[in-house]
Structures are given as C-alpha cells and as structure tokens.
Protein backbone atom coordinates (compact mmCIF):
# COMPACT_ATOMS: atom_id res chain seq x y z
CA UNK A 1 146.22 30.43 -49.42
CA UNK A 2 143.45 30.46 -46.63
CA UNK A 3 144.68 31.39 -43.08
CA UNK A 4 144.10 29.33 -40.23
CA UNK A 5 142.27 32.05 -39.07
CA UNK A 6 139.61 32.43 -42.05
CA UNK A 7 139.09 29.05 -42.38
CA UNK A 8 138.00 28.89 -38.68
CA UNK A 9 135.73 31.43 -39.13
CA UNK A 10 134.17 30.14 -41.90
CA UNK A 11 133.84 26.99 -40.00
CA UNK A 12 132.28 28.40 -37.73
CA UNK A 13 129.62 30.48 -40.00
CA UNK A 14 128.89 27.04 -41.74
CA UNK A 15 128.35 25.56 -38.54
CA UNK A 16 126.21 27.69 -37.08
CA UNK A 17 124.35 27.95 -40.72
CA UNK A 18 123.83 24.03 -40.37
CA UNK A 19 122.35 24.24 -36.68
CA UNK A 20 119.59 27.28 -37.77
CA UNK A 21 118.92 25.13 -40.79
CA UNK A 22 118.24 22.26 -38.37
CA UNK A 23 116.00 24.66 -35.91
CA UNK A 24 114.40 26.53 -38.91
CA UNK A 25 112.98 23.00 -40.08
CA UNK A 26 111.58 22.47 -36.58
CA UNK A 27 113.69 20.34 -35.21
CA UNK A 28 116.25 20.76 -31.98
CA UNK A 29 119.45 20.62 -31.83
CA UNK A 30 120.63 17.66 -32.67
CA UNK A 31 122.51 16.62 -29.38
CA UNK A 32 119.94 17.16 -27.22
CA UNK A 33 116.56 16.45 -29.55
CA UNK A 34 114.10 14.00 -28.62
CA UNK A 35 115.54 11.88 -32.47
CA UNK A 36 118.89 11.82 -30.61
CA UNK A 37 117.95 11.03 -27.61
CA UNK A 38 116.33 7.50 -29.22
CA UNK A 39 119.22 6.85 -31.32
CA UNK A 40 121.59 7.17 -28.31
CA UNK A 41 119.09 4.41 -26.70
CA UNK A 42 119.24 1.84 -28.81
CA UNK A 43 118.99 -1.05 -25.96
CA UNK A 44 116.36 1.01 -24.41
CA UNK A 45 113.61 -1.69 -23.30
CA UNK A 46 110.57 -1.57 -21.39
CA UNK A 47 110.39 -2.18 -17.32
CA UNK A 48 112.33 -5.24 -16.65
CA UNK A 49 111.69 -7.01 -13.57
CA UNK A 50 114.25 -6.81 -10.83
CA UNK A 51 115.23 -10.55 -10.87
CA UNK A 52 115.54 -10.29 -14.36
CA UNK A 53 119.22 -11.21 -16.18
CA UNK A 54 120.11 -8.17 -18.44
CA UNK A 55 122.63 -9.12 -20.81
CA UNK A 56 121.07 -6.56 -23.58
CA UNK A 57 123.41 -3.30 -23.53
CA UNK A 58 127.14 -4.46 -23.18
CA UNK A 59 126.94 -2.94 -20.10
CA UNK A 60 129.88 -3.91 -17.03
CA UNK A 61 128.03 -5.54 -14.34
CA UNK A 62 131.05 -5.04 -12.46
CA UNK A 63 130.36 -1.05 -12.11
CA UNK A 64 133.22 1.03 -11.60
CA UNK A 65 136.14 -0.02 -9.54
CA UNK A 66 136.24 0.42 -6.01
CA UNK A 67 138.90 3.88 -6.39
CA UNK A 68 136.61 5.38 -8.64
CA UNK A 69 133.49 4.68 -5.97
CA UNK A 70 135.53 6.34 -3.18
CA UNK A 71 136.50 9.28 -5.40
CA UNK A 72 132.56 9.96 -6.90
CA UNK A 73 131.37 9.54 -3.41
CA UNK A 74 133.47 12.40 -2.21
CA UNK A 75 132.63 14.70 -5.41
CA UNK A 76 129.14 14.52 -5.00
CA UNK A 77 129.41 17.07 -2.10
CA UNK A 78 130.70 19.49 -5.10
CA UNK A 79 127.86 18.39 -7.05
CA UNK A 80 127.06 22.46 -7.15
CA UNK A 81 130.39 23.83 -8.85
CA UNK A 82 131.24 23.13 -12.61
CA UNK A 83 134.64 21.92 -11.23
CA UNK A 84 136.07 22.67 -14.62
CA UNK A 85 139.67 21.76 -13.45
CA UNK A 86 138.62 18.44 -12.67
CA UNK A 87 137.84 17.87 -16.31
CA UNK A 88 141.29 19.28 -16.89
CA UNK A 89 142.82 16.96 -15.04
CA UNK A 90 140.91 13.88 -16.85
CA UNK A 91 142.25 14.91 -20.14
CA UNK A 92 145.94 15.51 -18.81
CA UNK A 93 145.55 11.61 -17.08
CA UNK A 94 144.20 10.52 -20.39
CA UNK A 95 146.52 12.25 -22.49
CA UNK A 96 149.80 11.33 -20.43
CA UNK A 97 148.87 7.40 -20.37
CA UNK A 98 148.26 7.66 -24.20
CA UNK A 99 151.36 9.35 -24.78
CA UNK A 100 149.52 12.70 -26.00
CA UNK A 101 149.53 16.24 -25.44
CA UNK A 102 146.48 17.26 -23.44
CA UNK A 103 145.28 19.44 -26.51
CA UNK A 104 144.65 16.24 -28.47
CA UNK A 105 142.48 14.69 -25.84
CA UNK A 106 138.68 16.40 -25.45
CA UNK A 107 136.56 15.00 -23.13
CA UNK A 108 132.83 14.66 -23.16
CA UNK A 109 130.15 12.28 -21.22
CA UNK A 110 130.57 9.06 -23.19
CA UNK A 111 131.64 8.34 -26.26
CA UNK A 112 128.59 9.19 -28.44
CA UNK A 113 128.50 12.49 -28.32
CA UNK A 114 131.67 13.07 -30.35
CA UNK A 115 130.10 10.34 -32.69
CA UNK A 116 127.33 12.65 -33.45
CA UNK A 117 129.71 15.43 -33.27
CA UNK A 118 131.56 14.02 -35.72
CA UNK A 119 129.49 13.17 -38.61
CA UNK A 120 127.70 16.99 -37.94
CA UNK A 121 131.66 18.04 -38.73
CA UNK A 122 132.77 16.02 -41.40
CA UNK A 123 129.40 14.76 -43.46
CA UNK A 124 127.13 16.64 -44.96
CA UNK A 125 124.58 15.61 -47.81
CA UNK A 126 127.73 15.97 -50.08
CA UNK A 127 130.10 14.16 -48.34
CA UNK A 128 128.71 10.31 -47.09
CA UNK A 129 129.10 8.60 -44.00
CA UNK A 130 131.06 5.34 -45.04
CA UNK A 131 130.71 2.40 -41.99
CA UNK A 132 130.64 -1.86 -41.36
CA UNK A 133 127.47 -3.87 -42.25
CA UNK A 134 126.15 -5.05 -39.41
CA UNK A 135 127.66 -2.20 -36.88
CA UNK A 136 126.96 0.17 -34.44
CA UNK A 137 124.14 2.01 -35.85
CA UNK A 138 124.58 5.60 -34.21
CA UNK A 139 126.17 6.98 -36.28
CA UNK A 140 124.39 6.25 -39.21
CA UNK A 141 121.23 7.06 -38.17
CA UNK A 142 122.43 10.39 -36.71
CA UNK A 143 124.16 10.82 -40.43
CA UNK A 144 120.72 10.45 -41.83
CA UNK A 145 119.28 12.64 -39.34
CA UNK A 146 121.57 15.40 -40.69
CA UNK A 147 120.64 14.27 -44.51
CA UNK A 148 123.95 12.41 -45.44
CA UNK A 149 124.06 9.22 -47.08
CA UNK A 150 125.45 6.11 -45.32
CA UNK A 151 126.88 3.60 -47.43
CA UNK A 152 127.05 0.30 -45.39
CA UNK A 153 129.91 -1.82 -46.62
CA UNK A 154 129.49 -5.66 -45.37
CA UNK A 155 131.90 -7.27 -43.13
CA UNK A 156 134.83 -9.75 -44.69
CA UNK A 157 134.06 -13.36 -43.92
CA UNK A 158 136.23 -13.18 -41.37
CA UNK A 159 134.43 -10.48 -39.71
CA UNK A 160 136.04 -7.73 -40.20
CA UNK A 161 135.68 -4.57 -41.93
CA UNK A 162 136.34 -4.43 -45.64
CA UNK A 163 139.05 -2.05 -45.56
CA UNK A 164 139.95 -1.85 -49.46
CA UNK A 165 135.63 -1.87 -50.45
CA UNK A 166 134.97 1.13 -47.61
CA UNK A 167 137.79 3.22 -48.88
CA UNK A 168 136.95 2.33 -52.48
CA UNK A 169 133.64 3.78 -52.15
CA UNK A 170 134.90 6.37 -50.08
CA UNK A 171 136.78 7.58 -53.06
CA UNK A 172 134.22 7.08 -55.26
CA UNK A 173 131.62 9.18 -53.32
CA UNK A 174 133.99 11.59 -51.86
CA UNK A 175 132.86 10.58 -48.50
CA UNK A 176 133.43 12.69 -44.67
CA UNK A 177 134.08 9.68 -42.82
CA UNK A 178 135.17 6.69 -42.62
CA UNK A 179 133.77 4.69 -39.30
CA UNK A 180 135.80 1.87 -37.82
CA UNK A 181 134.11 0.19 -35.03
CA UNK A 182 137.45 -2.23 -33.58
CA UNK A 183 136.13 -4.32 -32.04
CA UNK A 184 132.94 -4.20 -33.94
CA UNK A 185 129.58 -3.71 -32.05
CA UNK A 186 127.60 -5.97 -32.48
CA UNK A 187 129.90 -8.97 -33.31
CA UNK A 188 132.83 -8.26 -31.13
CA UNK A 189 135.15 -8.97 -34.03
CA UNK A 190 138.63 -7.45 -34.57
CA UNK A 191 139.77 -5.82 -38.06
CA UNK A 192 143.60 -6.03 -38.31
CA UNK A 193 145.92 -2.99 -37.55
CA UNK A 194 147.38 -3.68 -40.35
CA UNK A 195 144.60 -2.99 -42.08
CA UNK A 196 143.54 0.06 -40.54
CA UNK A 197 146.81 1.44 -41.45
CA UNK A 198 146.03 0.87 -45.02
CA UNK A 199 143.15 3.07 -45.16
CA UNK A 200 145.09 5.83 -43.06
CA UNK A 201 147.45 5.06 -46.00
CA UNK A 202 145.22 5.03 -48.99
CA UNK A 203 141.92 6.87 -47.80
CA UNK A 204 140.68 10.00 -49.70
CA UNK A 205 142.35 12.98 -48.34
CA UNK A 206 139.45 14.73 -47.85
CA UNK A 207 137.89 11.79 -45.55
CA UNK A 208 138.50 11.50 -41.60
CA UNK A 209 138.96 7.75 -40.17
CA UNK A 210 136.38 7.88 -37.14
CA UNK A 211 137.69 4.85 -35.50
CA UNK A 212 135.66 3.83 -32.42
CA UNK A 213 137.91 1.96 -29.80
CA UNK A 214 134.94 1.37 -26.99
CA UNK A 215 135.73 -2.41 -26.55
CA UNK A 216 139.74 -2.24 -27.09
CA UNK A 217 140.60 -2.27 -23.68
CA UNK A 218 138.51 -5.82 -23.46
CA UNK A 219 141.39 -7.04 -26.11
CA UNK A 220 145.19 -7.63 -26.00
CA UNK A 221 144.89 -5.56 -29.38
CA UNK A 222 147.52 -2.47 -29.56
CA UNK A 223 145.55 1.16 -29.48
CA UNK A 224 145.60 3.69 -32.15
CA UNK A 225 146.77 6.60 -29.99
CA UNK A 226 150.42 6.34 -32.05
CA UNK A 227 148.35 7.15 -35.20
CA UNK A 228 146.82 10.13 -33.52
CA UNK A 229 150.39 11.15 -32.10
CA UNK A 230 151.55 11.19 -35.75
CA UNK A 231 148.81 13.81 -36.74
CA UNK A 232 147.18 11.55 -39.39
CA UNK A 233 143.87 11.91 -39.90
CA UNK A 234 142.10 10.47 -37.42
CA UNK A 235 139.75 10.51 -34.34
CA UNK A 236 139.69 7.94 -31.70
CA UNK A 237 136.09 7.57 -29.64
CA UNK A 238 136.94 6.19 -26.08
CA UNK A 239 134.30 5.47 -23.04
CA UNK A 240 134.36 4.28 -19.80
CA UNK A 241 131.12 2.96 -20.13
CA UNK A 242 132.51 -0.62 -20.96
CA UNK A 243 135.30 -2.57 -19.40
CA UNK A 244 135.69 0.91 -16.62
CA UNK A 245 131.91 0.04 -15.77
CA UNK A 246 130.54 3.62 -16.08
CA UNK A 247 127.90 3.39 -18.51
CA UNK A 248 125.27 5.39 -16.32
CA UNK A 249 128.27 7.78 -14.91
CA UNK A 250 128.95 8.81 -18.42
CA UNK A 251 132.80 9.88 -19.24
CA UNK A 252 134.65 9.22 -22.67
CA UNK A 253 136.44 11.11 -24.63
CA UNK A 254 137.64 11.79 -28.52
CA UNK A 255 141.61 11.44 -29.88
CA UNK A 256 143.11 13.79 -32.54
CA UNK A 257 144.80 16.55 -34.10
CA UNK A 258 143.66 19.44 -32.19
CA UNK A 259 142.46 21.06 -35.76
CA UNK A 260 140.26 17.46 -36.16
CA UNK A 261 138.52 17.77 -32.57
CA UNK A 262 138.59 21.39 -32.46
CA UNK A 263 135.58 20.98 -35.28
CA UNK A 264 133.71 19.27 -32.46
CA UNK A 265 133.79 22.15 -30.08
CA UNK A 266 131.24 24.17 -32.42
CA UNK A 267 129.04 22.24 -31.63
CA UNK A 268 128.21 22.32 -28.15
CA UNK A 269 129.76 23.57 -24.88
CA UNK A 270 129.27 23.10 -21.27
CA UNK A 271 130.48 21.22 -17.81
CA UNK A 272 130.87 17.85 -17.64
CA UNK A 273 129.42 15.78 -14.82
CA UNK A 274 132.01 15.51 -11.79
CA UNK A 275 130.65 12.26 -11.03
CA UNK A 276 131.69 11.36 -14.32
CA UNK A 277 135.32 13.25 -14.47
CA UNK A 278 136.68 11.79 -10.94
CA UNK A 279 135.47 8.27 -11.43
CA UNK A 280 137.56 8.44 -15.28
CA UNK A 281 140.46 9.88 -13.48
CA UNK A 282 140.51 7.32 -10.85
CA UNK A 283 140.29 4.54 -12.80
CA UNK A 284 143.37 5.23 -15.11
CA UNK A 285 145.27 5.44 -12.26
CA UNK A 286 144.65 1.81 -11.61
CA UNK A 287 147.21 -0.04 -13.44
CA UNK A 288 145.76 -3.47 -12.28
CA UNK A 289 142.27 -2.40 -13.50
CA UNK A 290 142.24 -3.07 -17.40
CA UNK A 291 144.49 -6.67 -16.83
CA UNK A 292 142.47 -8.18 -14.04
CA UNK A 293 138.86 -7.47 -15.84
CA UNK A 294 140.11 -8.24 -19.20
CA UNK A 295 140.30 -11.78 -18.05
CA UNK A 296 137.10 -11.82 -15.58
CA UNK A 297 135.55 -10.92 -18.86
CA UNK A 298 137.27 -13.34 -20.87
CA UNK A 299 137.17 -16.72 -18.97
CA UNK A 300 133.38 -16.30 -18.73
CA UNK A 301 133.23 -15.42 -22.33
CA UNK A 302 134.87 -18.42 -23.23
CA UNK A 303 133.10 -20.57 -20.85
CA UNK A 304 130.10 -19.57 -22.75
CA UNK A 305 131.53 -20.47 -25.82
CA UNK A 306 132.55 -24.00 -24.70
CA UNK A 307 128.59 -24.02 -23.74
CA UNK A 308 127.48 -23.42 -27.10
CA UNK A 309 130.07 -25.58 -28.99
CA UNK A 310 129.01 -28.57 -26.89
CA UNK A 311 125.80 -27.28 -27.25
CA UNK A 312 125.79 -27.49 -31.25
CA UNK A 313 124.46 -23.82 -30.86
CA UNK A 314 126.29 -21.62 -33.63
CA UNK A 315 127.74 -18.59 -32.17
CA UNK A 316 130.44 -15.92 -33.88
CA UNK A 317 133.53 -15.60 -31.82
CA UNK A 318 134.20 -12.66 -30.24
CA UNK A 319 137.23 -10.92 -28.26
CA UNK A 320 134.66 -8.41 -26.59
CA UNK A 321 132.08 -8.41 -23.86
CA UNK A 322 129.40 -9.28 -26.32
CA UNK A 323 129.11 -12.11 -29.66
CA UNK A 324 126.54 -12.65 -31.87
CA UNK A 325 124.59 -16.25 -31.58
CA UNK A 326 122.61 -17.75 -34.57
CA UNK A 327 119.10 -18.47 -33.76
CA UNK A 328 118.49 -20.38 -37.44
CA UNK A 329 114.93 -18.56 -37.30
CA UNK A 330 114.23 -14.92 -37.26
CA UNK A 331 116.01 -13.42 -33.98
CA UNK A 332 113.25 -12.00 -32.74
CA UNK A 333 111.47 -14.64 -31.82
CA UNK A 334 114.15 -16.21 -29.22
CA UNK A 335 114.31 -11.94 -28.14
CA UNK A 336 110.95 -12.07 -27.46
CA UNK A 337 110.85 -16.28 -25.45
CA UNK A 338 113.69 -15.17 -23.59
CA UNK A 339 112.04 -12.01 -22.37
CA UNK A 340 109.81 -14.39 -20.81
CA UNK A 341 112.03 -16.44 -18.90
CA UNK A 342 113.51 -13.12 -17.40
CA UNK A 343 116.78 -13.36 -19.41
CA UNK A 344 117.10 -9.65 -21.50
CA UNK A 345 119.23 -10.72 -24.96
CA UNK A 346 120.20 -7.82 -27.82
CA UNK A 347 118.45 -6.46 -30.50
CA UNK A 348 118.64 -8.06 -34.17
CA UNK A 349 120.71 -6.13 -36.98
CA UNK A 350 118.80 -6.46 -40.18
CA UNK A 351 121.69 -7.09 -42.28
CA UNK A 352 122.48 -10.96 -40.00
CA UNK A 353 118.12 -11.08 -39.00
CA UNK A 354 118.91 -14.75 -37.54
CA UNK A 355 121.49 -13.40 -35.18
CA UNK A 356 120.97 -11.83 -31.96
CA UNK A 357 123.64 -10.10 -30.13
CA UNK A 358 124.56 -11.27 -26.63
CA UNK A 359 126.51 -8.99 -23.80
CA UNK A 360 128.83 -11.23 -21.12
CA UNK A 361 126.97 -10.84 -17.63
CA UNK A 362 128.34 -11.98 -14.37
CA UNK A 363 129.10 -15.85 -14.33
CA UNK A 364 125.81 -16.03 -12.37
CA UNK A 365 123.74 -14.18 -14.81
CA UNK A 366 124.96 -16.52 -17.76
CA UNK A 367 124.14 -19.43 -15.98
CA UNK A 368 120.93 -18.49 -15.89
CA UNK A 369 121.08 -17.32 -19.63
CA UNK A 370 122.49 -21.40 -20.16
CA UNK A 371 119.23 -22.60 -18.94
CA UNK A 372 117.02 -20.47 -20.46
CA UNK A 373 118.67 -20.78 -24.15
CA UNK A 374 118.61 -24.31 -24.21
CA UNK A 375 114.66 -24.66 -22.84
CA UNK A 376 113.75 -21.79 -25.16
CA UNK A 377 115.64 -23.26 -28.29
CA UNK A 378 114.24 -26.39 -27.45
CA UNK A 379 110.72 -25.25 -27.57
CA UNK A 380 111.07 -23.09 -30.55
CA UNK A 381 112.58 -26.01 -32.39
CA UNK A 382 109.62 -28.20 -31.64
C-alpha cells in the first residue's frame, strides 16, 4: 500500500511536472497568464458610460455591508503587512458557521481560483472535465487550456443538471470532475439536493463533485457543507462576490476533505488581500445580512418577472440574482440595441443563442432596463 507520505510526494512531482510542461510550451502559469486572466473576465466589456445601467456581471449593487466597510477602512492602514492571521481568522469564522474544522476551509480571493485549481488537480487529458450545458464556462475553458476534454451534458427540461447523464458519462470516460453549478450560472436554476446526493452516491470513485455554491446564499436552498463534514468527495466553491457584494474586494473560499483541497495548495501560494479577509470576516458575523438581501434581491426579481409575464416577454425563472430572457432572434442583437440605450445585458451561451442572461440591478436600474426592453423589442420586432 502507498503511504500518505509517497503519494504526496508524488503529487507533488506530477504537479510540478504539469506546471514546467505548461512553461516549457511557452505559456505562464496558468493562474496568473494573460489566457486566464480572459477566461476569469468573461463579462469584461468595453468603457461604459457612467450613467449607464450595468446589469451584465451578477454583480451586488448593494456593495458590501456597512460592518464590512468600517472594518476594510481600518485595514487599509495595514495595507503593508501580509496579516496572515487575519486570513486565519476568515477560515476559522467560515469554518465555525459551516459547522467545519478550520482545516477543511482554504481561503483564496474569489471563488475562481480554486475552480482553476481544481480542474489543474483532478483533470488531466485522461481524466475529462464533466459540467451543465449552458453553464458557467470557466471551468471548461480553463480544462481545455490544460488539454482535458469537457463533455457538456444539457440541462433537464426543468433546468437542472442531468444528474444520472453527467455521471453516466463520467463513468464512461473515467472523468476528474464532476461540476455542479447550484444555482446554475447563467439560468439561475436549482438542481435538487436530492439529486446531488445521488451522484455523491453513484459517481465514479475516482471522480471529485466540484459543486459551485456562488448564488446559494440568494436561495432558501440547504448548503452542502454536511456533505463535506461527512468526508465524501467533494469540494464546495464559495464567494463573497455575490449576495456579500465583494466582487472587486475579492474573498471566497473552497470546502473539503483536507486531502481534496490540500491538492490545491500545489498550486500556488501567497497572502491574501486584507481588504478582502476583514470585509469576509465581517460580514459572517452579520446574522441579519444573508435574510434581509435575500429578499431585497428577490422582490425586485419577481417584480421583474411580473413585468415580463404581463409583458408576453418569455423569460426562465430563476431563484438567483440573474435569469435568462428569450429574445426569439439571435441574442446578440438585443446585446448590442440595448448597449445603445445605456442598459449593459449578459453575454449569449451558444448552447440557448436566443437567450441572453440578465443580472437583478437596483429597483432603479431595472426600471430603466423596463423601458429600454420594451422600446428595443419593439423596434427589433418591426
């Protein structure tokens, strides 16, 4: 039997094999390469003028709460230490509200690092990355980057993820992962616990379930910390970039086993941005926080909806801060009108190329998207 130890240091020699592979071929490292840097931007647009409506990135217009502002603002001041205990005490915050040991909680700025962390760990050009159809498309591009195959598995009718097909071809291709987006960017569509327990249940034992819980907190959905806190195989993404409003502060972290996100560590080390580590910290200790936006977020979302059901305007629901609304022409071209009424919409998934995704803005900023959509549709129905 391999020990512990071996293994690890064969991990490690593999990893580092992968990573002078990677440089030999002239590229950079992967987390910090110009090809990641574009995949991690995927709403990057051009300037947008300041009176513009951006509704484009799922982004919080809300920004971070008003503890985490008072707690940043006196960091900054330490702005030239590495503070290392202060990313310490993120994880043990993190890790005590999820009912975890702090070993199973690693932080990092955001959520997509340990995405591309993951897939460098667990897929190779052997072992597929396995994910929804349309989804977030990070990881599969940064799969490809690394020369795995992604097998894109479409969504149920219902809109969620085909459980029983992704761990079917999972199986069949001996896949690394297994990538759960719940709720799914870009439709804002829940798959069923149950059903995620199924393919903890029947998944390959070789493959990891990378499930990606960026929205939960925007749902009355129950988290999937338990399933960590059982050891299965698993790896929870989290970020504060969404409902905690910190998408430019960057803080998130990644769930598991401490053998599963130990694999992460190889590759890549460093501080974390005190900005970033306070503003987390102060924000779980908000009880009221995750209630009280949950349902700013909500009623507009649902106004919106009433909008485009009175409206005749098909829409897919959503329990996010973002839905997908059916153009009935290519996507693009209500992308590209609405850029010109100042109202900033999603991109277009090629797998739905009628749909468009839309993020939930401040009740002001979706009136303005109201009037827009329907003078836009109007003229590119004419």
């Amino acid at each position: 039997m391999t020990s512990p130890q071996h293994a690890e240091r064969k991990f490690s020699r593999r990893s580092f094999s992968r990573m002078a592979a990677l440089l030999t071929a002239g590229t950079t490292l992967p987390f910090y390469g110009e090809a990641n840097l574009a995949m991690a931007q995927l709403s990057k647009t051009g300037p947008i003028p300041p009176d513009a409506v951006k509704i484009n990135a799922n982004e919080n217009p809300l920004g971070p709460c008003q503890e985490a502002i008072e707690a940043i603002s006196k960091v900054i001041a330490k702005g030239g230490r590495y503070e290392y205990g202060l990313t310490d005490e993120f994880a043990k915050t993190l890790a005590d509200l999820e009912g975890l040991d702090p070993e199973y909680v690693l932080p990092f700025p955001g959520s997509s690092d340990p995405l591309h962390r993951s897939v460098l760990a667990f897929c190779s050009k052997e072992k597929p990355f396995v994910m929804s159809d349309p989804g977030y498309e990070a990881g599969g591009r940064f799969a490809q980057f690394v020369g795995a195959k992604v097998i894109k598995v479409p969504l149920t009718p219902t809109h969620a993820h085909d459980v029983k097909a992704m761990v079917k071809v999972a199986a069949e291709r001996k896949a690394g992962l297994i990538y759960i987006c719940n709720p799914n960017n870009p439709t804002g569509t829940i798959t069923p616990r149950a059903d995620i327990e199924w393919v903890i249940a029947n998944k390959p034992e070789d493959t990891i379930l990378l499930l990606d819980e960026a929205y939960i907190h925007l749902t009355d959905e129950t988290m999937g910390s338990d399933w960590v806190a059982m050891d299965k195989d698993v790896i929870i993404l989290r970020t504060f970039s969404k409902l905690y409003g910190m998408a430019g502060l960057r803080a998130g972290a990644a769930l598991g086993r401490p053998d599963l996100i130990g694999k992460l560590r190889n590759f890549g080390a460093g501080a974390l941005p005190v900005t970033g580590m306070v503003g987390a910290t102060a924000s779980l200790k908000v009880k009221t926080l995750v209630p009280e936006r949950r349902k700013i977020i909500k009623d507009i979302r649902e106004d919106m909806f009433s909008f485009l059901e009175k409206n005749k305007i098909e829409f897919v629901p959503s329990v996010s801060n973002c839905f997908m609304l059916n153009a009935k022409m290519p996507a693009r071209r209500l992308v590209n009108a609405m850029q010109k009424e100042k109202i900033y919409i999603g991109r277009v998934w090629p797998a739905w190329p009628t749909h468009a995704r839309i993020s939930i803005g401040t009740k002001d900023e979706m009136a303005k998207f109201k009037t827009a959509l329907l003078k836009v549709m109007s003229d590119l129905q004419a």
